[in-house]
PDB file of N, CA and C in Angstrom:
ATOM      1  N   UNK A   1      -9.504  -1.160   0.148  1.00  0.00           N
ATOM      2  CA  UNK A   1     -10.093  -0.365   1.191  1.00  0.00           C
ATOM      3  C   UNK A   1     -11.595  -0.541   1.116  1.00  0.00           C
ATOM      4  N   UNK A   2     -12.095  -0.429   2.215  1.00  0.00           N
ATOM      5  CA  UNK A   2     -13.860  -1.003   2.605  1.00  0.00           C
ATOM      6  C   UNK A   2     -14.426   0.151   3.093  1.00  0.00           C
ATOM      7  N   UNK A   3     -15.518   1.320   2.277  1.00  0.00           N
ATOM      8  CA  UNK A   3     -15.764   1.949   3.022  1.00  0.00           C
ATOM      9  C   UNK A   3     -17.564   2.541   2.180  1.00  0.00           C
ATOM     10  N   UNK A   4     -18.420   2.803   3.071  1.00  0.00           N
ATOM     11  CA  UNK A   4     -19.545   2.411   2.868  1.00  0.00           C
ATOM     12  C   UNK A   4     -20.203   1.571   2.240  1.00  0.00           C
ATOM     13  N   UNK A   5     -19.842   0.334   2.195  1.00  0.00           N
ATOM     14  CA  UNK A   5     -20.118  -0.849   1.957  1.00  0.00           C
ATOM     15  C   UNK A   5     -19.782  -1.587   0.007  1.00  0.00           C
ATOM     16  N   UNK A   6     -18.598  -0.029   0.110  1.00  0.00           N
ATOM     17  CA  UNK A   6     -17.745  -0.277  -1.200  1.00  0.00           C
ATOM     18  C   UNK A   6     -16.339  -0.663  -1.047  1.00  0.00           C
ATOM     19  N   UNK A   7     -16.326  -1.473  -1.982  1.00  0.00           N
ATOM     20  CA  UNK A   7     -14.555  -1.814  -1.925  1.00  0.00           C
ATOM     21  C   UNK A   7     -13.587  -0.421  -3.251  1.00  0.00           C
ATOM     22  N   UNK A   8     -12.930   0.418  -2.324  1.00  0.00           N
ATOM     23  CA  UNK A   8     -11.885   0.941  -3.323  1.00  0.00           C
ATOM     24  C   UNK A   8     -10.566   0.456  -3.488  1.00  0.00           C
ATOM     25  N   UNK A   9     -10.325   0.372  -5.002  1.00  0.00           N
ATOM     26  CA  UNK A   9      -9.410  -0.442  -5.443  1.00  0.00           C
ATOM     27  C   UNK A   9      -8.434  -0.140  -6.601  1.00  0.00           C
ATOM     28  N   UNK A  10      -7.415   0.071  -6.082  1.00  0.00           N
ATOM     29  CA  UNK A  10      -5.953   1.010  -7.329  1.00  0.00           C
ATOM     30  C   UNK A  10      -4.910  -0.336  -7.700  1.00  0.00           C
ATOM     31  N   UNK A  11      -5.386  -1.018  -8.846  1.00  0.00           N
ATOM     32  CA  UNK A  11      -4.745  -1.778  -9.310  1.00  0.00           C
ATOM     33  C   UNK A  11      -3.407  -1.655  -9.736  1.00  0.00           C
ATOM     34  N   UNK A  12      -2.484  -1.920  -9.799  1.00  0.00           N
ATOM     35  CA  UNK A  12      -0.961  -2.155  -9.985  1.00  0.00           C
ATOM     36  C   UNK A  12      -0.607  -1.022 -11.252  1.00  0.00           C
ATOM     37  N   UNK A  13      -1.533  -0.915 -12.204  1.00  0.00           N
ATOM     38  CA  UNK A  13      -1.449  -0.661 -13.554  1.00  0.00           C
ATOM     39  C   UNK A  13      -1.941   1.119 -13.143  1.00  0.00           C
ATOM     40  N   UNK A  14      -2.783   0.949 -11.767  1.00  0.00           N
ATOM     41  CA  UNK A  14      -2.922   2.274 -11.790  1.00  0.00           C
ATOM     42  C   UNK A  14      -4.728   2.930 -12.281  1.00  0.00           C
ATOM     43  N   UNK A  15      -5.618   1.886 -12.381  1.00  0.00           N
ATOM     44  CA  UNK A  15      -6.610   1.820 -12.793  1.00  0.00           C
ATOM     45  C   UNK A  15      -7.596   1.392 -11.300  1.00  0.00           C
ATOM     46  N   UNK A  16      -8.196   2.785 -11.094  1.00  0.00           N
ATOM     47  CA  UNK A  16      -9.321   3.115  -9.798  1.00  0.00           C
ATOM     48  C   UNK A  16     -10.473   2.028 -10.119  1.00  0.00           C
ATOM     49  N   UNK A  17     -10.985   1.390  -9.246  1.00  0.00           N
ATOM     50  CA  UNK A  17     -12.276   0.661  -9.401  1.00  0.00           C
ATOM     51  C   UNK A  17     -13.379   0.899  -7.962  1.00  0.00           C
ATOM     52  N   UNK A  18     -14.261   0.807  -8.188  1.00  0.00           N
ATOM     53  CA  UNK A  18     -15.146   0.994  -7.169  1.00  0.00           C
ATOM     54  C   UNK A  18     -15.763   0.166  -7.407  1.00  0.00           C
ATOM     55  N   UNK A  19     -16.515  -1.044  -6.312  1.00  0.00           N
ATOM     56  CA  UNK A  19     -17.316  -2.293  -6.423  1.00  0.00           C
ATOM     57  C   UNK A  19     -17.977  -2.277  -5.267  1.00  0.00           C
ATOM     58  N   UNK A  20     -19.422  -3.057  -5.030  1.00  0.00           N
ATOM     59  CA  UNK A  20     -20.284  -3.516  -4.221  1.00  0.00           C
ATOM     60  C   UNK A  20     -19.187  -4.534  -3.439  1.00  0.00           C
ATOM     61  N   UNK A  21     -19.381  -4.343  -1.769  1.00  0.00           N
ATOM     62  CA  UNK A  21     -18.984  -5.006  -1.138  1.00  0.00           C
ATOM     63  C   UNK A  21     -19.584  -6.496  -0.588  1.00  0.00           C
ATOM     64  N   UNK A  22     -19.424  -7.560  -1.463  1.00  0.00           N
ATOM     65  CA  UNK A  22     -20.477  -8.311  -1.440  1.00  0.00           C
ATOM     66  C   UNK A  22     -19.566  -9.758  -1.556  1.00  0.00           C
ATOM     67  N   UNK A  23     -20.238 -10.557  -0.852  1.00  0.00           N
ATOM     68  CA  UNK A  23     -19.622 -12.333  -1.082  1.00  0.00           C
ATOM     69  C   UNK A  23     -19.655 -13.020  -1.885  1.00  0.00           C
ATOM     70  N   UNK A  24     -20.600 -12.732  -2.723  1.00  0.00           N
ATOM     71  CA  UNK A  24     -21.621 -13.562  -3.632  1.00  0.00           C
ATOM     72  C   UNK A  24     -20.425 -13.120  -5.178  1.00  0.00           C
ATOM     73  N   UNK A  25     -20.174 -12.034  -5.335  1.00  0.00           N
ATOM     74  CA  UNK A  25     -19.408 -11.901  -6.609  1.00  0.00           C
ATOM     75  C   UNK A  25     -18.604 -10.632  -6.760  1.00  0.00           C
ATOM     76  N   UNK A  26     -17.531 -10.307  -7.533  1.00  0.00           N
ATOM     77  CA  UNK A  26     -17.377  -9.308  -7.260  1.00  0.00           C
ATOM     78  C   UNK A  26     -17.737  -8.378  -8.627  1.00  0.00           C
ATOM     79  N   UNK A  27     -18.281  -7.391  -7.956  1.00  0.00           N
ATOM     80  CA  UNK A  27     -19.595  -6.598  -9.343  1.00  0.00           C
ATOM     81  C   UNK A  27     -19.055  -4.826  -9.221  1.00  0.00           C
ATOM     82  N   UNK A  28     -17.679  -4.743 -10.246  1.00  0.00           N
ATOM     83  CA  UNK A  28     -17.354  -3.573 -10.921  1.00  0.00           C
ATOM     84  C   UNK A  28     -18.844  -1.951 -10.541  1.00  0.00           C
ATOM     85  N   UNK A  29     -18.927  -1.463 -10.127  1.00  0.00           N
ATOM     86  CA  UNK A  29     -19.681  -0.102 -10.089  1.00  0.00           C
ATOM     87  C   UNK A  29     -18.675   1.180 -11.149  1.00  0.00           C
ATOM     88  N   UNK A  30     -17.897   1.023 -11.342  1.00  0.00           N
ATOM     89  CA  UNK A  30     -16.437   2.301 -11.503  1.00  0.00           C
ATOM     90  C   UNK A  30     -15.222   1.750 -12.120  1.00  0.00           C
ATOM     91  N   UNK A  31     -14.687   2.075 -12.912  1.00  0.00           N
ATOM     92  CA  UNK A  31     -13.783   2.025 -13.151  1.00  0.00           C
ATOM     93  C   UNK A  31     -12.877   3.116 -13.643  1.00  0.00           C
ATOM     94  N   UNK A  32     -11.763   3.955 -13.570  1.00  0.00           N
ATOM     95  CA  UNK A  32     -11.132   4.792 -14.587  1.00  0.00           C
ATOM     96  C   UNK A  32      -9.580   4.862 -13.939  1.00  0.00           C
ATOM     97  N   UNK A  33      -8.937   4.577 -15.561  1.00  0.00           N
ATOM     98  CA  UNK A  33      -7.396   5.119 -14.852  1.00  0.00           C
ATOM     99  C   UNK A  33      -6.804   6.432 -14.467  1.00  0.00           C
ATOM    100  N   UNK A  34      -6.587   6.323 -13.606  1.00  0.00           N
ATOM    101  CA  UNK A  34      -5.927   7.607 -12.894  1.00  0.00           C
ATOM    102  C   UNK A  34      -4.761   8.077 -12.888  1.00  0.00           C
ATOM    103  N   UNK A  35      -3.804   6.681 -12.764  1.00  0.00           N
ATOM    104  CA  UNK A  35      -2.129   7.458 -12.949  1.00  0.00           C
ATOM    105  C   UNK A  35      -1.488   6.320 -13.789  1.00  0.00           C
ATOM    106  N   UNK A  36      -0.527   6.763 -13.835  1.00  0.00           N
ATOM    107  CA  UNK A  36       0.597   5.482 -14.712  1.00  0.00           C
ATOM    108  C   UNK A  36       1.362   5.388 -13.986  1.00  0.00           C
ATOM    109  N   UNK A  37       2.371   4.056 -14.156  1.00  0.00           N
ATOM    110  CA  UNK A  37       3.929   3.480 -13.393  1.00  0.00           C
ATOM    111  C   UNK A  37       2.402   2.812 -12.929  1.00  0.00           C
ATOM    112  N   UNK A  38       3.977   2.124 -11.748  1.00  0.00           N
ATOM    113  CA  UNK A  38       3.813   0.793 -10.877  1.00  0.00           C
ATOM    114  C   UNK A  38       2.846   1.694  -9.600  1.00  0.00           C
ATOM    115  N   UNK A  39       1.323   1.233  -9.193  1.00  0.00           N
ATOM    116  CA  UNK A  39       0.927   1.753  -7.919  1.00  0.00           C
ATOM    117  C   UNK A  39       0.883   0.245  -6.834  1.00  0.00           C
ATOM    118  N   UNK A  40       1.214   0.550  -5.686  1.00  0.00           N
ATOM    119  CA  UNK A  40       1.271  -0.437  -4.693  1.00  0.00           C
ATOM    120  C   UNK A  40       0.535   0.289  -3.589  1.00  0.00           C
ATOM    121  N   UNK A  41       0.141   1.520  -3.541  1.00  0.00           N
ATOM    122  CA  UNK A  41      -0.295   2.213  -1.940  1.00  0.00           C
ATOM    123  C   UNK A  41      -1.655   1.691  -2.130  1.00  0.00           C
ATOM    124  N   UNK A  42      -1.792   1.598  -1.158  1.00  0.00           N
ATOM    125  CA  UNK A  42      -3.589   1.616  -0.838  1.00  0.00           C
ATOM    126  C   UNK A  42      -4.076   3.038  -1.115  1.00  0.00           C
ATOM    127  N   UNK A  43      -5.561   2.856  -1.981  1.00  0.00           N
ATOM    128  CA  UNK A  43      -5.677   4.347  -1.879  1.00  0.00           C
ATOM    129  C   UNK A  43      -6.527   4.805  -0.616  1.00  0.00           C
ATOM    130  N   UNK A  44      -6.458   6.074  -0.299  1.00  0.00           N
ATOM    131  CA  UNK A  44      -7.065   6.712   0.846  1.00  0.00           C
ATOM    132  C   UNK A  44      -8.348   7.343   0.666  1.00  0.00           C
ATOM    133  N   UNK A  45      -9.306   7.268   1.146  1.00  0.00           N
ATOM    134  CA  UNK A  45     -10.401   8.364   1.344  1.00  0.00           C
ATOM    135  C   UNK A  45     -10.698   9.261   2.214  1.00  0.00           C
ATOM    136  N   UNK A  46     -10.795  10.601   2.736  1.00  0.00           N
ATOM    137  CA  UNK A  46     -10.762  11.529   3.721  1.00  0.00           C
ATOM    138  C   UNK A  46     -11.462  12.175   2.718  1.00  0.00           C
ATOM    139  N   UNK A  47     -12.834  13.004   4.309  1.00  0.00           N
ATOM    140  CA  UNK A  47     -13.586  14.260   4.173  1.00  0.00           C
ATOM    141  C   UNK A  47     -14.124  14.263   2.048  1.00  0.00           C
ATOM    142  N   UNK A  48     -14.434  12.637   1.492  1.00  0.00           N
ATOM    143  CA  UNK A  48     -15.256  12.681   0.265  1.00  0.00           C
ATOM    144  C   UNK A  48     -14.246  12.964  -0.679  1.00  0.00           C
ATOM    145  N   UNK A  49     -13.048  12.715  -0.335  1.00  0.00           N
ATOM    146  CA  UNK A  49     -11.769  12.451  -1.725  1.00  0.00           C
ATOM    147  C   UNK A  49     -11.025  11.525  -1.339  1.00  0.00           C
ATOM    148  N   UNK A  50     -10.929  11.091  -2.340  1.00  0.00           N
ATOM    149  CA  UNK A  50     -10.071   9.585  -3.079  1.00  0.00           C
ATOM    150  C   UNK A  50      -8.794  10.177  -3.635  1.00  0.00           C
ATOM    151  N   UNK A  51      -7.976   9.639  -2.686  1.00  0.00           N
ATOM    152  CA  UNK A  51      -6.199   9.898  -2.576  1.00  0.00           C
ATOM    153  C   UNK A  51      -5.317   8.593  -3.148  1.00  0.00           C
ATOM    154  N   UNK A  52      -4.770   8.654  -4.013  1.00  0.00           N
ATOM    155  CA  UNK A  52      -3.892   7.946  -5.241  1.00  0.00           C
ATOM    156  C   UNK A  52      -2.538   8.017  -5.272  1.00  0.00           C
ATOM    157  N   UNK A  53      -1.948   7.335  -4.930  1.00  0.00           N
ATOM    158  CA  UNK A  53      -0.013   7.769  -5.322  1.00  0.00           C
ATOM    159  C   UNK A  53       0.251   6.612  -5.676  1.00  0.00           C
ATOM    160  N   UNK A  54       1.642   6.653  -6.956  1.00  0.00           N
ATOM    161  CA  UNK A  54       2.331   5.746  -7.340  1.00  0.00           C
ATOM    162  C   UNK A  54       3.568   5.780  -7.131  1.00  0.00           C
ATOM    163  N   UNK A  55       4.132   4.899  -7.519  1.00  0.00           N
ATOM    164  CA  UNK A  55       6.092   4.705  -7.020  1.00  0.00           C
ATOM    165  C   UNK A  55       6.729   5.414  -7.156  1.00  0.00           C
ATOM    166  N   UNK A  56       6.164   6.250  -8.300  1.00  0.00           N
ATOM    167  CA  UNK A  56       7.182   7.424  -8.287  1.00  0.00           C
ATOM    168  C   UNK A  56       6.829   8.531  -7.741  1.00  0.00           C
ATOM    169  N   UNK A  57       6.038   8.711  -6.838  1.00  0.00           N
ATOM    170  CA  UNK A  57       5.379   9.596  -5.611  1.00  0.00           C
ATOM    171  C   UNK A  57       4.207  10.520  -6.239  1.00  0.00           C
ATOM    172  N   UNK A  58       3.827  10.283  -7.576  1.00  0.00           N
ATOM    173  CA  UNK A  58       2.683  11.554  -8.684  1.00  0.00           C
ATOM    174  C   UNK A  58       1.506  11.062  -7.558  1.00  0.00           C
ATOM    175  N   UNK A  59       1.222  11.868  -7.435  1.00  0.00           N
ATOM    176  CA  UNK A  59      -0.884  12.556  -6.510  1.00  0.00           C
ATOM    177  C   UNK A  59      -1.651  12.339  -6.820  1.00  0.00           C
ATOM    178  N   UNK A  60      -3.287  12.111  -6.837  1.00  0.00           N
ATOM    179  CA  UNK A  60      -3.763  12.541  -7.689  1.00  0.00           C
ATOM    180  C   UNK A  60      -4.664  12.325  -6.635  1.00  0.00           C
ATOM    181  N   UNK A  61      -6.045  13.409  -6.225  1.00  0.00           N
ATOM    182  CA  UNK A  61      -7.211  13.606  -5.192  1.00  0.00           C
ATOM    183  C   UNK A  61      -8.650  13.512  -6.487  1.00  0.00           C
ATOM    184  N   UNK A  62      -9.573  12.495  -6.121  1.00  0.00           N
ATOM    185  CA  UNK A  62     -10.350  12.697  -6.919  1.00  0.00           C
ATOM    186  C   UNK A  62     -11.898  12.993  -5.776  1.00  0.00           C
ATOM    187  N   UNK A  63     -12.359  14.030  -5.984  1.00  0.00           N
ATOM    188  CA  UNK A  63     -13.445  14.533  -5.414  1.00  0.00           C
ATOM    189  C   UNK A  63     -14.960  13.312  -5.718  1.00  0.00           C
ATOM    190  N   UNK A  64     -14.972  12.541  -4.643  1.00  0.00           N
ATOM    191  CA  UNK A  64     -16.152  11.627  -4.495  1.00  0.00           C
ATOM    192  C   UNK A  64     -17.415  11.737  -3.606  1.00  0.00           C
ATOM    193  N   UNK A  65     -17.163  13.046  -3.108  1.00  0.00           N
ATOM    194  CA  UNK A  65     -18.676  14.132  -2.125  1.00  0.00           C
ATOM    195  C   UNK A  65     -19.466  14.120  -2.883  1.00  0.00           C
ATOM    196  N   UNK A  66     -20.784  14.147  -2.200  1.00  0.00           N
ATOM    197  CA  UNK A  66     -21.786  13.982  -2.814  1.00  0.00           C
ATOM    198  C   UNK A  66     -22.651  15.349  -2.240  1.00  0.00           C
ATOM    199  N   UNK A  67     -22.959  16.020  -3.490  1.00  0.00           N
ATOM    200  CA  UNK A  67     -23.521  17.641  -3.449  1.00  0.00           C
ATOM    201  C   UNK A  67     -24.729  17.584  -2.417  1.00  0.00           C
ATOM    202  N   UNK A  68     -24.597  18.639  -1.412  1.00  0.00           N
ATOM    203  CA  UNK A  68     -25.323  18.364  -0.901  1.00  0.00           C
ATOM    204  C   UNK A  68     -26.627  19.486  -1.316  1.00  0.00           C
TER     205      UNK A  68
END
């Protein structure tokens, strides 16, 4: 997923990454695991949270708003 000029990214294993959206290389900003099992969904972002599910349907919303 591409969204303010970041790529979000829920690897198979279940491990969140956040990276510069860029041609030239791809350059890690974030990383942390979030769930376990097999994840295949794309994750979602709405209203400054980062939405996570894996195969076996577990949740997980991580608050990415920025205080205003």
């Amino acid at each position: 997923m591409l969204a303010g000029g970041k790529l979000i990214i829920l690897s198979e294993q279940g491990k969140l990454v956040i990276a510069d959206a860029t041609e030239k290389e791809f350059k890690p900003i974030s990383r942390k695991q979030v769930l376990t099992g097999r994840c295949w969904t794309i994750p979602v972002l709405s209203h400054g949270k980062i939405f996570c599910r894996n195969a076996a349907g577990d949740l997980v919303c991580l608050d990415v708003s920025n205080p205003s």
